[in-house]
PDB file of N, CA and C in Angstrom:
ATOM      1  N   UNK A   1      13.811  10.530 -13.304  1.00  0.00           N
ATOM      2  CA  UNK A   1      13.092   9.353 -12.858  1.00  0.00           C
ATOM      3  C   UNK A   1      11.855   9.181 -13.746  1.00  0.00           C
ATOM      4  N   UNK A   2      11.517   8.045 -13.977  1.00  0.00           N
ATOM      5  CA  UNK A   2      10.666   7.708 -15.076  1.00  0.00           C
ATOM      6  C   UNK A   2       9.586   6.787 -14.354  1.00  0.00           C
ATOM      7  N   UNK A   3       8.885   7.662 -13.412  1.00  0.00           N
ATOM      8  CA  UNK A   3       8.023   6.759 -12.167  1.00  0.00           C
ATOM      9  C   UNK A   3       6.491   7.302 -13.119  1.00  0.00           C
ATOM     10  N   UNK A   4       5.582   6.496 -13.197  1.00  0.00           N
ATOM     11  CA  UNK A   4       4.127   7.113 -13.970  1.00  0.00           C
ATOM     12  C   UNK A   4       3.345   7.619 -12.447  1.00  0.00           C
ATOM     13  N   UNK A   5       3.416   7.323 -11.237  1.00  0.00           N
ATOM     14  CA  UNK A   5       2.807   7.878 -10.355  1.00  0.00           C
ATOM     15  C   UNK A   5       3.317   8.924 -10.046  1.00  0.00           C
ATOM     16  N   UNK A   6       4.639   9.250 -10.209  1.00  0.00           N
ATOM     17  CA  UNK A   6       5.072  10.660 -10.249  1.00  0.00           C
ATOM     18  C   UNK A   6       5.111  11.694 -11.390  1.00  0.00           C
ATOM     19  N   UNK A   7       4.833  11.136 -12.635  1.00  0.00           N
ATOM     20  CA  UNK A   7       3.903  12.194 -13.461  1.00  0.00           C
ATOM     21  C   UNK A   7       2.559  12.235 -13.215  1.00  0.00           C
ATOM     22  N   UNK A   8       1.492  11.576 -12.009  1.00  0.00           N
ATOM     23  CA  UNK A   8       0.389  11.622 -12.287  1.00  0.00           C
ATOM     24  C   UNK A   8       0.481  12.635 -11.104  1.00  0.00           C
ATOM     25  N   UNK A   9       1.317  12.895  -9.972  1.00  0.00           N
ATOM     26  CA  UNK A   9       1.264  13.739  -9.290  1.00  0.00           C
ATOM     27  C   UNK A   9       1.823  15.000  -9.720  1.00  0.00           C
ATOM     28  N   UNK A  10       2.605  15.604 -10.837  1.00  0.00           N
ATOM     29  CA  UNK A  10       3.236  16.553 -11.525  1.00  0.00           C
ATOM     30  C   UNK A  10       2.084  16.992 -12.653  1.00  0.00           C
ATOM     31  N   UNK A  11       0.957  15.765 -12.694  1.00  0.00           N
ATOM     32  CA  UNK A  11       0.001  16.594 -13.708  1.00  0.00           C
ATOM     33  C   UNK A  11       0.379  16.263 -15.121  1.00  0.00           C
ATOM     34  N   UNK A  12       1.373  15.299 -15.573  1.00  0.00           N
ATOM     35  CA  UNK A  12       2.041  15.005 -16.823  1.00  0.00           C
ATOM     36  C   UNK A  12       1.224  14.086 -17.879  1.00  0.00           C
ATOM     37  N   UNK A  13       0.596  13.047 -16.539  1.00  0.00           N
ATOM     38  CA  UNK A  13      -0.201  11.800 -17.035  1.00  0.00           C
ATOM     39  C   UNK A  13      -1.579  11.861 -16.163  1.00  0.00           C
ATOM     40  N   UNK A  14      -3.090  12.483 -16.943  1.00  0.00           N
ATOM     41  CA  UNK A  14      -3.842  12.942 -16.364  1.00  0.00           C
ATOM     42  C   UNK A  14      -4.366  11.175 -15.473  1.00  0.00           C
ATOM     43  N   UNK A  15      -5.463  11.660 -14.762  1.00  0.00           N
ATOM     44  CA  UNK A  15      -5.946  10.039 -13.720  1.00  0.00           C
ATOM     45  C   UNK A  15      -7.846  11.241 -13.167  1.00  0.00           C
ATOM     46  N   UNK A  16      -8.377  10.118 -12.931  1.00  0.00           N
ATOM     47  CA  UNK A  16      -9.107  10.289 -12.326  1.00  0.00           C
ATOM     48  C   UNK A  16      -9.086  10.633 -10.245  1.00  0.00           C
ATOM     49  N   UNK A  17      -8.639  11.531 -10.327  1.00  0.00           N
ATOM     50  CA  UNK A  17      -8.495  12.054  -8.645  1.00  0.00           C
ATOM     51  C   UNK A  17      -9.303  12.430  -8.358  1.00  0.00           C
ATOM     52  N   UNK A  18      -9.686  12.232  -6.956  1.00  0.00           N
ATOM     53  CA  UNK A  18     -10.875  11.609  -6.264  1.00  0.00           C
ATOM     54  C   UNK A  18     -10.774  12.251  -5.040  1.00  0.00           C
ATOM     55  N   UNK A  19      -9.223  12.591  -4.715  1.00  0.00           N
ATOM     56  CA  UNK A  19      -8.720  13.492  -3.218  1.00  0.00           C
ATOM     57  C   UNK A  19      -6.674  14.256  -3.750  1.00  0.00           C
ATOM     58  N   UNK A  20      -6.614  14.827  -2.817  1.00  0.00           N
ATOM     59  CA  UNK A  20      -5.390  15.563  -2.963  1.00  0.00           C
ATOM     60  C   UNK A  20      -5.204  16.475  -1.628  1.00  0.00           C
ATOM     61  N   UNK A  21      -3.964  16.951  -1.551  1.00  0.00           N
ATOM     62  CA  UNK A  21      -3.758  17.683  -0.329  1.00  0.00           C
ATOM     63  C   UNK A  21      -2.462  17.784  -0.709  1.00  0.00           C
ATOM     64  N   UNK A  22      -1.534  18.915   0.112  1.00  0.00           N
ATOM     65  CA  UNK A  22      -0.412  18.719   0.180  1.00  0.00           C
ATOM     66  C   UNK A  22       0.572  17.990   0.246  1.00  0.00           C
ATOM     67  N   UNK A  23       0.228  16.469   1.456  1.00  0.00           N
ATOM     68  CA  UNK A  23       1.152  15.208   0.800  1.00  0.00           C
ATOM     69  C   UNK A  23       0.821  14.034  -0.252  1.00  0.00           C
ATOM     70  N   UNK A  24      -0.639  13.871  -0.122  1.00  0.00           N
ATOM     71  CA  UNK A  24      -1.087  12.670  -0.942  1.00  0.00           C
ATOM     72  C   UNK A  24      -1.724  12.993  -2.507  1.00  0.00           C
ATOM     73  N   UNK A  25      -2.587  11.910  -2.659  1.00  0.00           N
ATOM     74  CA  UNK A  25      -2.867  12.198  -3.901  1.00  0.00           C
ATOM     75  C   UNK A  25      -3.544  10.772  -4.534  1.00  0.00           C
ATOM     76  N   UNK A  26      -5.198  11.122  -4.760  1.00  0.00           N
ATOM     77  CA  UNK A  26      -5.997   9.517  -4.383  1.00  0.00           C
ATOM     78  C   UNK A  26      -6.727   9.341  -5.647  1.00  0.00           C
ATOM     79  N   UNK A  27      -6.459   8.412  -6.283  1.00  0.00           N
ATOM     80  CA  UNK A  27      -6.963   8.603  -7.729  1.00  0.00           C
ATOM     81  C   UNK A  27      -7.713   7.203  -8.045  1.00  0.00           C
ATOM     82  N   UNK A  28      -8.447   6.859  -8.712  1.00  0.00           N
ATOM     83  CA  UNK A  28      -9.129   5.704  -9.617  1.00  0.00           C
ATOM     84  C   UNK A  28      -8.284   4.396 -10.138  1.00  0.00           C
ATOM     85  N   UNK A  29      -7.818   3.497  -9.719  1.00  0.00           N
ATOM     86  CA  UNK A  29      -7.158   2.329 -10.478  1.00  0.00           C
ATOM     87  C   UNK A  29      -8.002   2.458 -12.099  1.00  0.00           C
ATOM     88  N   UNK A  30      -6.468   2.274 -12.950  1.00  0.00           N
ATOM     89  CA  UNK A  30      -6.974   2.254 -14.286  1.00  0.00           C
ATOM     90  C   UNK A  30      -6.971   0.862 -14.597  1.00  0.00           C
ATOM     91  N   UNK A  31      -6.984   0.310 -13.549  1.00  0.00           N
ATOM     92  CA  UNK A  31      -7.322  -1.857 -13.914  1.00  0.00           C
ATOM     93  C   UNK A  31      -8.259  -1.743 -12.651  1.00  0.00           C
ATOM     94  N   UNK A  32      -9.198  -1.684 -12.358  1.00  0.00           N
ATOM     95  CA  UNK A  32      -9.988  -1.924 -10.885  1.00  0.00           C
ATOM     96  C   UNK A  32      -9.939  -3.399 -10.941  1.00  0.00           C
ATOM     97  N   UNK A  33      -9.882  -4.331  -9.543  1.00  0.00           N
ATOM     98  CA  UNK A  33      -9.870  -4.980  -9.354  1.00  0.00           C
ATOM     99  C   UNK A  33     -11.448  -5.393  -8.105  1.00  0.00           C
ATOM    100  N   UNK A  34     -11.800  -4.391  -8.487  1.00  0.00           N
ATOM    101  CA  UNK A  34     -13.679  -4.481  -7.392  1.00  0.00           C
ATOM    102  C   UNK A  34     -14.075  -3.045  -8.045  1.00  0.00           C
ATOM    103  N   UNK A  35     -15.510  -3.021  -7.772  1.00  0.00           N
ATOM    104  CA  UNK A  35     -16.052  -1.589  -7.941  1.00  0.00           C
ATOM    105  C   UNK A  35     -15.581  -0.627  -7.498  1.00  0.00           C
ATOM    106  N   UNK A  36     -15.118  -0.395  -6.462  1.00  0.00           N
ATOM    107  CA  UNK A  36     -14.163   0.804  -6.006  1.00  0.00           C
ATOM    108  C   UNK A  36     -12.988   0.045  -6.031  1.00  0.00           C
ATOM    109  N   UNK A  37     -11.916   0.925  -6.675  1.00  0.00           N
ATOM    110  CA  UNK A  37     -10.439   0.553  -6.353  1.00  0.00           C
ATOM    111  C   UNK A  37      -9.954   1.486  -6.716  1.00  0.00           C
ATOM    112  N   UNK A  38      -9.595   2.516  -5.209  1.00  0.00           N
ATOM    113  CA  UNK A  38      -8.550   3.544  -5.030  1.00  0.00           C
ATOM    114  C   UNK A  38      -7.112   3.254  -4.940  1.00  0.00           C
ATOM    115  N   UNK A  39      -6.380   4.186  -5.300  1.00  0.00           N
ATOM    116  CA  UNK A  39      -5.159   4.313  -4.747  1.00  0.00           C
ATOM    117  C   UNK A  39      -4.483   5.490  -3.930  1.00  0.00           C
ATOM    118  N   UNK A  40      -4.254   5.285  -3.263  1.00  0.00           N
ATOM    119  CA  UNK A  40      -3.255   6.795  -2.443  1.00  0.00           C
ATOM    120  C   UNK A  40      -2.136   6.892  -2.244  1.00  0.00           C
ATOM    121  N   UNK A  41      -1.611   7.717  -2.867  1.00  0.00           N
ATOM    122  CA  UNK A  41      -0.100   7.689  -2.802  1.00  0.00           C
ATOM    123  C   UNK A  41       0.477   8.820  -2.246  1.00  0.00           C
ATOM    124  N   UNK A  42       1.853   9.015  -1.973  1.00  0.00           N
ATOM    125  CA  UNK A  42       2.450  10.214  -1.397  1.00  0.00           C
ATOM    126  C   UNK A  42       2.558  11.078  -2.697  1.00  0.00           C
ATOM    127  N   UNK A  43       2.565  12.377  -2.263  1.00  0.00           N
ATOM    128  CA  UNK A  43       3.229  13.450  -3.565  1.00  0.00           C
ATOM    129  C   UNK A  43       4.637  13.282  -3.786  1.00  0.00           C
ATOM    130  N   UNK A  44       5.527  12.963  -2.550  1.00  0.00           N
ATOM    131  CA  UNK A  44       6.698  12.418  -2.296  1.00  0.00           C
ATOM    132  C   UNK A  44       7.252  11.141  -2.848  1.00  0.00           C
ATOM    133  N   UNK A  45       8.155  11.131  -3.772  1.00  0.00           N
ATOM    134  CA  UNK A  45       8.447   9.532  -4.064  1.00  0.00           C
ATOM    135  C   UNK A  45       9.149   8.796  -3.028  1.00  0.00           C
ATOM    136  N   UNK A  46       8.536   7.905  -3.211  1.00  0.00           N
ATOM    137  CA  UNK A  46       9.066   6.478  -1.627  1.00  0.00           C
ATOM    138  C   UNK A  46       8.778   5.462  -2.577  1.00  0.00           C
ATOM    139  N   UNK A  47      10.420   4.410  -2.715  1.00  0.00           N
ATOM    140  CA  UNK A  47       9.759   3.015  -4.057  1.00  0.00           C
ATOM    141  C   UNK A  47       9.083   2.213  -3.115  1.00  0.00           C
ATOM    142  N   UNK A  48       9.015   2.387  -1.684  1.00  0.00           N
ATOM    143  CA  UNK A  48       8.039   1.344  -1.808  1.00  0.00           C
ATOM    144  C   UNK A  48       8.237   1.624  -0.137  1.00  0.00           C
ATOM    145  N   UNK A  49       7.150   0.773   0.656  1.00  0.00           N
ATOM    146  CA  UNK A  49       6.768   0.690   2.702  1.00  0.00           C
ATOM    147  C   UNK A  49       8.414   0.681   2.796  1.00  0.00           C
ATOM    148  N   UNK A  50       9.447  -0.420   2.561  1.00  0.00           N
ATOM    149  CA  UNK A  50      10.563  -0.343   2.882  1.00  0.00           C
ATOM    150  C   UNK A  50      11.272   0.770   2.560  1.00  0.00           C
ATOM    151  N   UNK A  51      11.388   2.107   2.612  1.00  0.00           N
ATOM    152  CA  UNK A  51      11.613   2.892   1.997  1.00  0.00           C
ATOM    153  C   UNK A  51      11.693   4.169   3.576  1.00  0.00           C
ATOM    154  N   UNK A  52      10.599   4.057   3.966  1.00  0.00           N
ATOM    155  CA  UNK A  52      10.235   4.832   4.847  1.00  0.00           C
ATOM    156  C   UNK A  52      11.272   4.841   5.984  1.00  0.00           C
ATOM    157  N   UNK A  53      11.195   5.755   6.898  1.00  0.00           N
ATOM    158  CA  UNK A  53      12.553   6.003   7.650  1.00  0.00           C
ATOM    159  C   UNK A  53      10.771   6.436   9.212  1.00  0.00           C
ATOM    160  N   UNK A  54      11.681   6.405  10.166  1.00  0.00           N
ATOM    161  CA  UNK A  54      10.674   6.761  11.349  1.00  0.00           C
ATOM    162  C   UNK A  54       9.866   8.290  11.172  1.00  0.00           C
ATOM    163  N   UNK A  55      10.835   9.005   9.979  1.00  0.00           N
ATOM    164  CA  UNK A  55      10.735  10.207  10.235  1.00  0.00           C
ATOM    165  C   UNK A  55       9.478  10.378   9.280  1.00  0.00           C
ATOM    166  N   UNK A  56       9.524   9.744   8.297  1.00  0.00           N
ATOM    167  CA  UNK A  56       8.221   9.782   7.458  1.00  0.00           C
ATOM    168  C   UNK A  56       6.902   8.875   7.897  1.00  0.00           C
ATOM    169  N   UNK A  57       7.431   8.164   9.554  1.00  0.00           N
ATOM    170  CA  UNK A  57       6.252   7.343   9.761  1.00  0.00           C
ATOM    171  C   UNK A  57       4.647   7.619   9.519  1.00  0.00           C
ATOM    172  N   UNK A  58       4.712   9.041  10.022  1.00  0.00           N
ATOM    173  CA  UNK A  58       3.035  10.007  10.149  1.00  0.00           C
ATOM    174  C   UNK A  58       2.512  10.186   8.555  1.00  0.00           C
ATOM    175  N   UNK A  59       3.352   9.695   7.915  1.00  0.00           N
ATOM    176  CA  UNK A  59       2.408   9.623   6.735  1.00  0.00           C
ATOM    177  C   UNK A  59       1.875   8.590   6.391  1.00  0.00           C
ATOM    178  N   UNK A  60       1.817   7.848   6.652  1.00  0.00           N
ATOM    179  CA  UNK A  60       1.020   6.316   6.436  1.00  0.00           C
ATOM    180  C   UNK A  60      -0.054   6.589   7.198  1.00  0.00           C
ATOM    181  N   UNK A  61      -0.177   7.128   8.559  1.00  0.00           N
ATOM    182  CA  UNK A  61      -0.842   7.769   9.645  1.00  0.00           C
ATOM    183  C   UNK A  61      -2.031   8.190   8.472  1.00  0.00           C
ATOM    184  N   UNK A  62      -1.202   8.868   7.681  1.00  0.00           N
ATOM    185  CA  UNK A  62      -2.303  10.158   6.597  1.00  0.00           C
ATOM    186  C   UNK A  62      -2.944   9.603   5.802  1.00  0.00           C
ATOM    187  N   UNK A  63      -2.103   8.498   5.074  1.00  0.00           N
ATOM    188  CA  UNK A  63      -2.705   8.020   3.866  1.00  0.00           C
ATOM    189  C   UNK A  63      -3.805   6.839   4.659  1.00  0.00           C
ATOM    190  N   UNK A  64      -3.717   5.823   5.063  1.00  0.00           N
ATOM    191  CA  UNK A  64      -4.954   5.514   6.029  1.00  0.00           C
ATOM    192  C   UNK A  64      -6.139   6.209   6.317  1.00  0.00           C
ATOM    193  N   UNK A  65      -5.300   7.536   7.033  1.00  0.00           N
ATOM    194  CA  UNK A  65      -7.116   8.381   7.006  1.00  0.00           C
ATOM    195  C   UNK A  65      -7.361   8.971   6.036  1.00  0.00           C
ATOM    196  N   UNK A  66      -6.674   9.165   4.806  1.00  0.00           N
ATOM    197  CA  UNK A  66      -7.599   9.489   3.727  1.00  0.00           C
ATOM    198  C   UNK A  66      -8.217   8.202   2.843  1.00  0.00           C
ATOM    199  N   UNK A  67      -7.981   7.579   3.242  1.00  0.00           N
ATOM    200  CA  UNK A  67      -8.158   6.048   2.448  1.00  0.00           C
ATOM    201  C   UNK A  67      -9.834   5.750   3.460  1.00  0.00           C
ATOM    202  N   UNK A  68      -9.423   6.169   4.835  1.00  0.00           N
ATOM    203  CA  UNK A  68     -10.950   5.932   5.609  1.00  0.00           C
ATOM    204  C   UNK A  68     -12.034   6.544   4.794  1.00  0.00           C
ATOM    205  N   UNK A  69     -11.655   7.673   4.822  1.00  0.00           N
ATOM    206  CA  UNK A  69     -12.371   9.350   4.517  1.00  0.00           C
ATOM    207  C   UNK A  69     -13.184   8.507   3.233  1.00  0.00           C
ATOM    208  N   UNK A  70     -12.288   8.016   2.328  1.00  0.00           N
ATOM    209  CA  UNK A  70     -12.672   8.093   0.788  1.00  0.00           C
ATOM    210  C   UNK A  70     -13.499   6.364   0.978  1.00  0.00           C
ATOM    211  N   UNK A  71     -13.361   5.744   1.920  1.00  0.00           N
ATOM    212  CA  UNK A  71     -13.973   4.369   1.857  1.00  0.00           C
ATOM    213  C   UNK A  71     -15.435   4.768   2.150  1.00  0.00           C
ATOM    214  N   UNK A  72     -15.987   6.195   2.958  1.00  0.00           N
ATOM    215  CA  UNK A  72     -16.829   6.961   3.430  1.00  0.00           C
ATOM    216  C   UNK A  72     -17.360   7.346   2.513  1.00  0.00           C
ATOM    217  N   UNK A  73     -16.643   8.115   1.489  1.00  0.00           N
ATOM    218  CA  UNK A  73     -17.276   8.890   0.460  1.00  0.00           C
ATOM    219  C   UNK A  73     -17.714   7.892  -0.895  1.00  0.00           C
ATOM    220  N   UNK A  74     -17.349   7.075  -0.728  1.00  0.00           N
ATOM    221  CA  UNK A  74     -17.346   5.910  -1.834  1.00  0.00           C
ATOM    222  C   UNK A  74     -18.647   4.998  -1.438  1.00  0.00           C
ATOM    223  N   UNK A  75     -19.062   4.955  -0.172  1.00  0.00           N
ATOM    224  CA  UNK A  75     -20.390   4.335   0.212  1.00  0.00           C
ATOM    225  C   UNK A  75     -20.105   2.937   0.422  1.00  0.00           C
ATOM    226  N   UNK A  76     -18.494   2.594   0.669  1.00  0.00           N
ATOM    227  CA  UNK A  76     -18.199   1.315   1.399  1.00  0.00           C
ATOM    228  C   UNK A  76     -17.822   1.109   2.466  1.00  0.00           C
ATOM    229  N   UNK A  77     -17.921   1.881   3.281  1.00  0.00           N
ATOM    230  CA  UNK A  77     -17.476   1.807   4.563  1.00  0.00           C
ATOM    231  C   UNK A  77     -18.427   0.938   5.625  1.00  0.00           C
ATOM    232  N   UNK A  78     -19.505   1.211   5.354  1.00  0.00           N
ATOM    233  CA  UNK A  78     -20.578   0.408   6.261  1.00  0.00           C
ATOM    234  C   UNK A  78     -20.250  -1.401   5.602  1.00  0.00           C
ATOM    235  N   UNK A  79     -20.401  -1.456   4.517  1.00  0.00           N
ATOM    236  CA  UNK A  79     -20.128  -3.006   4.016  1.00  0.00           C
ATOM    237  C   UNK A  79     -18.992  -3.424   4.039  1.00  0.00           C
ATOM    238  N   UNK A  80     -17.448  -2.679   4.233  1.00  0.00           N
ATOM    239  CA  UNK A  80     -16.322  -3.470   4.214  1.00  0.00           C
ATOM    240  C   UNK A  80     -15.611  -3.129   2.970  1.00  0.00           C
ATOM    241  N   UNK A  81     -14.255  -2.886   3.570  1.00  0.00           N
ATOM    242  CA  UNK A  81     -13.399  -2.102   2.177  1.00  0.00           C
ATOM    243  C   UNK A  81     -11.967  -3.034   2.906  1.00  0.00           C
ATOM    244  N   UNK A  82     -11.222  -3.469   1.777  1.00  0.00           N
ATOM    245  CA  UNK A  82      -9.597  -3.557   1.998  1.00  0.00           C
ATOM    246  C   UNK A  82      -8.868  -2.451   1.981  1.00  0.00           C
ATOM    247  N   UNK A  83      -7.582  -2.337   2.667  1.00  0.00           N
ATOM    248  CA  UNK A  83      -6.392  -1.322   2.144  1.00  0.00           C
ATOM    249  C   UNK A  83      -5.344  -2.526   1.994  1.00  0.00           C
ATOM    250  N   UNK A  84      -4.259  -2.147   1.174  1.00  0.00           N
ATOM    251  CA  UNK A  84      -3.414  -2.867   0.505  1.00  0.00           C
ATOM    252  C   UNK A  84      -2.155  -2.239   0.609  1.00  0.00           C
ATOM    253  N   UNK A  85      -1.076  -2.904   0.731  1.00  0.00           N
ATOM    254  CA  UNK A  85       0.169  -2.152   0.375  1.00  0.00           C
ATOM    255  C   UNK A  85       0.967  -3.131   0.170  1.00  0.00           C
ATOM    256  N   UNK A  86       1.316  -3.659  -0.982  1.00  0.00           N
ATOM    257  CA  UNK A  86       2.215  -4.544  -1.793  1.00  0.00           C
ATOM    258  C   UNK A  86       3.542  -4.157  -1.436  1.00  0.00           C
ATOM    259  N   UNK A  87       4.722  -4.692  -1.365  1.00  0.00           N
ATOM    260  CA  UNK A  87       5.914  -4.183  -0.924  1.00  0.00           C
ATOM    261  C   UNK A  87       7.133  -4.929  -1.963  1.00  0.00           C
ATOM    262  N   UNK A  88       7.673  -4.450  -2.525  1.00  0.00           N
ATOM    263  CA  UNK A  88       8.669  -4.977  -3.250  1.00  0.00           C
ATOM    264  C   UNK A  88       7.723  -6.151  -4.238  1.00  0.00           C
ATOM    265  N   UNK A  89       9.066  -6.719  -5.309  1.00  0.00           N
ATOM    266  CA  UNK A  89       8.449  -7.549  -6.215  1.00  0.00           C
ATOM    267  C   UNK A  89       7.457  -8.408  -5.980  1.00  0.00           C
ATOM    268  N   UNK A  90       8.415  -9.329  -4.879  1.00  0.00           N
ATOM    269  CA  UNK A  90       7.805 -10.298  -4.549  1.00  0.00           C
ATOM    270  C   UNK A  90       6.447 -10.521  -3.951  1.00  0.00           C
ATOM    271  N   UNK A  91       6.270  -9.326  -3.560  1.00  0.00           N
ATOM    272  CA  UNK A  91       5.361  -8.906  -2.324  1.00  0.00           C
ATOM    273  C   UNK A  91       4.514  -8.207  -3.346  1.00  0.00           C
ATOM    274  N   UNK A  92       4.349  -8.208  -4.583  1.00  0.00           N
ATOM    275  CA  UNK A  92       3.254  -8.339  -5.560  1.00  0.00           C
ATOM    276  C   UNK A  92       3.106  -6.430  -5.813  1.00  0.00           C
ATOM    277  N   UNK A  93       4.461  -5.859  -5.574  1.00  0.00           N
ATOM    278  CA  UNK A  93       4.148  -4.061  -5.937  1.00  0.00           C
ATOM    279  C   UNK A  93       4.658  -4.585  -7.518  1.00  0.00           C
ATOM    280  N   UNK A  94       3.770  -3.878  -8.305  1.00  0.00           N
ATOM    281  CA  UNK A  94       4.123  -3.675 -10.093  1.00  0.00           C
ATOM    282  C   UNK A  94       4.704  -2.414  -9.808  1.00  0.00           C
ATOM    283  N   UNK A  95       4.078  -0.898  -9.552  1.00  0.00           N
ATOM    284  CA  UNK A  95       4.792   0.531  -9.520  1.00  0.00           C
ATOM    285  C   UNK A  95       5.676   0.282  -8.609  1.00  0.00           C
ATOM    286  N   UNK A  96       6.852   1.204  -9.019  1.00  0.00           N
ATOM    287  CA  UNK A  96       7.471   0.832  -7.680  1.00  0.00           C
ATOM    288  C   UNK A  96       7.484   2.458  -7.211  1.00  0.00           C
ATOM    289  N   UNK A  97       6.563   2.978  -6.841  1.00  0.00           N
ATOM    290  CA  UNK A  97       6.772   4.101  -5.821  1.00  0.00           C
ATOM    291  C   UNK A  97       5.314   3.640  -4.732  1.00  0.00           C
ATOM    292  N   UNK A  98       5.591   3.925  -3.233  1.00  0.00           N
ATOM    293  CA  UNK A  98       4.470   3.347  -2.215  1.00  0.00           C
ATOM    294  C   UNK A  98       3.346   4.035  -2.786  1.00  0.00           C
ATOM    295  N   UNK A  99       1.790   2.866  -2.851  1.00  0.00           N
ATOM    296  CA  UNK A  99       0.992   3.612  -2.703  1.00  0.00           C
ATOM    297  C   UNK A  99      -0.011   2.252  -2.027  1.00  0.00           C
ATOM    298  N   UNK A 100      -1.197   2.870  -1.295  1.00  0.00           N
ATOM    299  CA  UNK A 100      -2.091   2.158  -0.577  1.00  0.00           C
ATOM    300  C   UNK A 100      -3.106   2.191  -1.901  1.00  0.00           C
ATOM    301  N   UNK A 101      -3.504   0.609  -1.575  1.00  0.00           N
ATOM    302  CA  UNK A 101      -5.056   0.180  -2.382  1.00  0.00           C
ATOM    303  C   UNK A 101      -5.881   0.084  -1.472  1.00  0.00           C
ATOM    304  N   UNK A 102      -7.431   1.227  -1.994  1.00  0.00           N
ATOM    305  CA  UNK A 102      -8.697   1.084  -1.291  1.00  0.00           C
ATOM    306  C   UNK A 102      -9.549   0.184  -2.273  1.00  0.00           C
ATOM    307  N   UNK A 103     -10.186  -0.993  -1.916  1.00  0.00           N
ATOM    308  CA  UNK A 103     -10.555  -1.960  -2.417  1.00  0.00           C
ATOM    309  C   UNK A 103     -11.862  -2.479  -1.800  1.00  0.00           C
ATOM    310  N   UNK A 104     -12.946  -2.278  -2.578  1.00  0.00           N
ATOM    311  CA  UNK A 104     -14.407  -2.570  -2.028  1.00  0.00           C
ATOM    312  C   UNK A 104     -15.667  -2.391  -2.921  1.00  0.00           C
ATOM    313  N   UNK A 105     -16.663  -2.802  -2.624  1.00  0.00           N
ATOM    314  CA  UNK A 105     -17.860  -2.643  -3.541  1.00  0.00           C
ATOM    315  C   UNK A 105     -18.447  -4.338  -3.700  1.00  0.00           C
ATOM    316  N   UNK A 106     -17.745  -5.409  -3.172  1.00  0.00           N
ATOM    317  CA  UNK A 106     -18.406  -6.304  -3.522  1.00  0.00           C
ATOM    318  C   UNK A 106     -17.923  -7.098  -2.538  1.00  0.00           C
ATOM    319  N   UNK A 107     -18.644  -8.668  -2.181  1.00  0.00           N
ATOM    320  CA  UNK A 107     -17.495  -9.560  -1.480  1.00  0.00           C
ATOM    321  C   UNK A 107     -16.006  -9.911  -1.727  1.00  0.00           C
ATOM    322  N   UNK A 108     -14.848  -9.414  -1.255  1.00  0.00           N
ATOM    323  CA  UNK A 108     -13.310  -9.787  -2.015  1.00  0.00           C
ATOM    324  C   UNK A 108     -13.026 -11.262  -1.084  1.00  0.00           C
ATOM    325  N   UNK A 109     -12.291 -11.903  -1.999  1.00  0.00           N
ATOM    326  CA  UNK A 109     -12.108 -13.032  -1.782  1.00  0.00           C
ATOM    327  C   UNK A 109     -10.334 -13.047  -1.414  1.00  0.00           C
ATOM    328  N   UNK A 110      -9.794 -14.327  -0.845  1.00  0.00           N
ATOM    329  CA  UNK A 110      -8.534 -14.369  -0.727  1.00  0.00           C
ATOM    330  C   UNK A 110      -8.733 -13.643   1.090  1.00  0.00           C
ATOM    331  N   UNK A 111      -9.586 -13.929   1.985  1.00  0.00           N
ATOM    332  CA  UNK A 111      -9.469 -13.703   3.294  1.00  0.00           C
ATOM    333  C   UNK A 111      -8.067 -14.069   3.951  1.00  0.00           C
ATOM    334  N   UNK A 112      -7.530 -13.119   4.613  1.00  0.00           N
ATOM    335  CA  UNK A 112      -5.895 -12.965   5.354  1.00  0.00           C
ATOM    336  C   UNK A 112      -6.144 -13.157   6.617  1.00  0.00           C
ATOM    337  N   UNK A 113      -7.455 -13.210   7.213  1.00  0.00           N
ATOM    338  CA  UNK A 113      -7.679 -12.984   8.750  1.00  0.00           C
ATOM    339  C   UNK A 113      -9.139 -12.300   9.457  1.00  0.00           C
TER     340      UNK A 113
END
């Protein structure tokens, strides 16, 4: 498999990581799209949210609270941070293995609700 988020979790293609643990793995967008723009992904390849089965539900559970954790450690949490999860083409995923965008540091525009 020729996934670049799964050499960045194998250590192949170095990244700026920011968090890690046994399932995830939270690194620096190399295009930021705001002053902070994380990503968190599984260590596990999943191409994408549709992917997931009930049994892997508790990891989204995970990646959320490390996405909190790091919106904390990043000093956006009091002002307002996005999480993101693009799903298939259309649905605007470029990688195709799942990963959550932490997105914050300034006003983001394009309000959903």
């Amino acid at each position: 498999m020729d996934c670049i988020f799964c050499h960045i979790v194998s250590g192949k293609i170095p990244s700026d990581i920011v968090y890690q643990d046994e399932k995830v793995i939270a690194f620096r967008d190399i295009n930021p799209q705001s002053p902070v723009h994380l990503l968190v992904i599984p260590r596990e390849h999943f191409t994408s949210l549709a992917d997931l089965t009930e049994k892997e539900a508790h990891l989204m559970g995970h990646m959320v609270g490390v996405a909190n954790q790091l919106a904390r450690d990043e000093g956006i949490s009091g002002t307002g941070y996005r999480l993101v999860i693009n799903c298939g083409k259309q649905g605007g995923q470029l990688v195709p293995h799942l990963h959550l965008h932490v997105m914050g540091g300034r006003q983001l525009s394009g309000q959903l609700g």
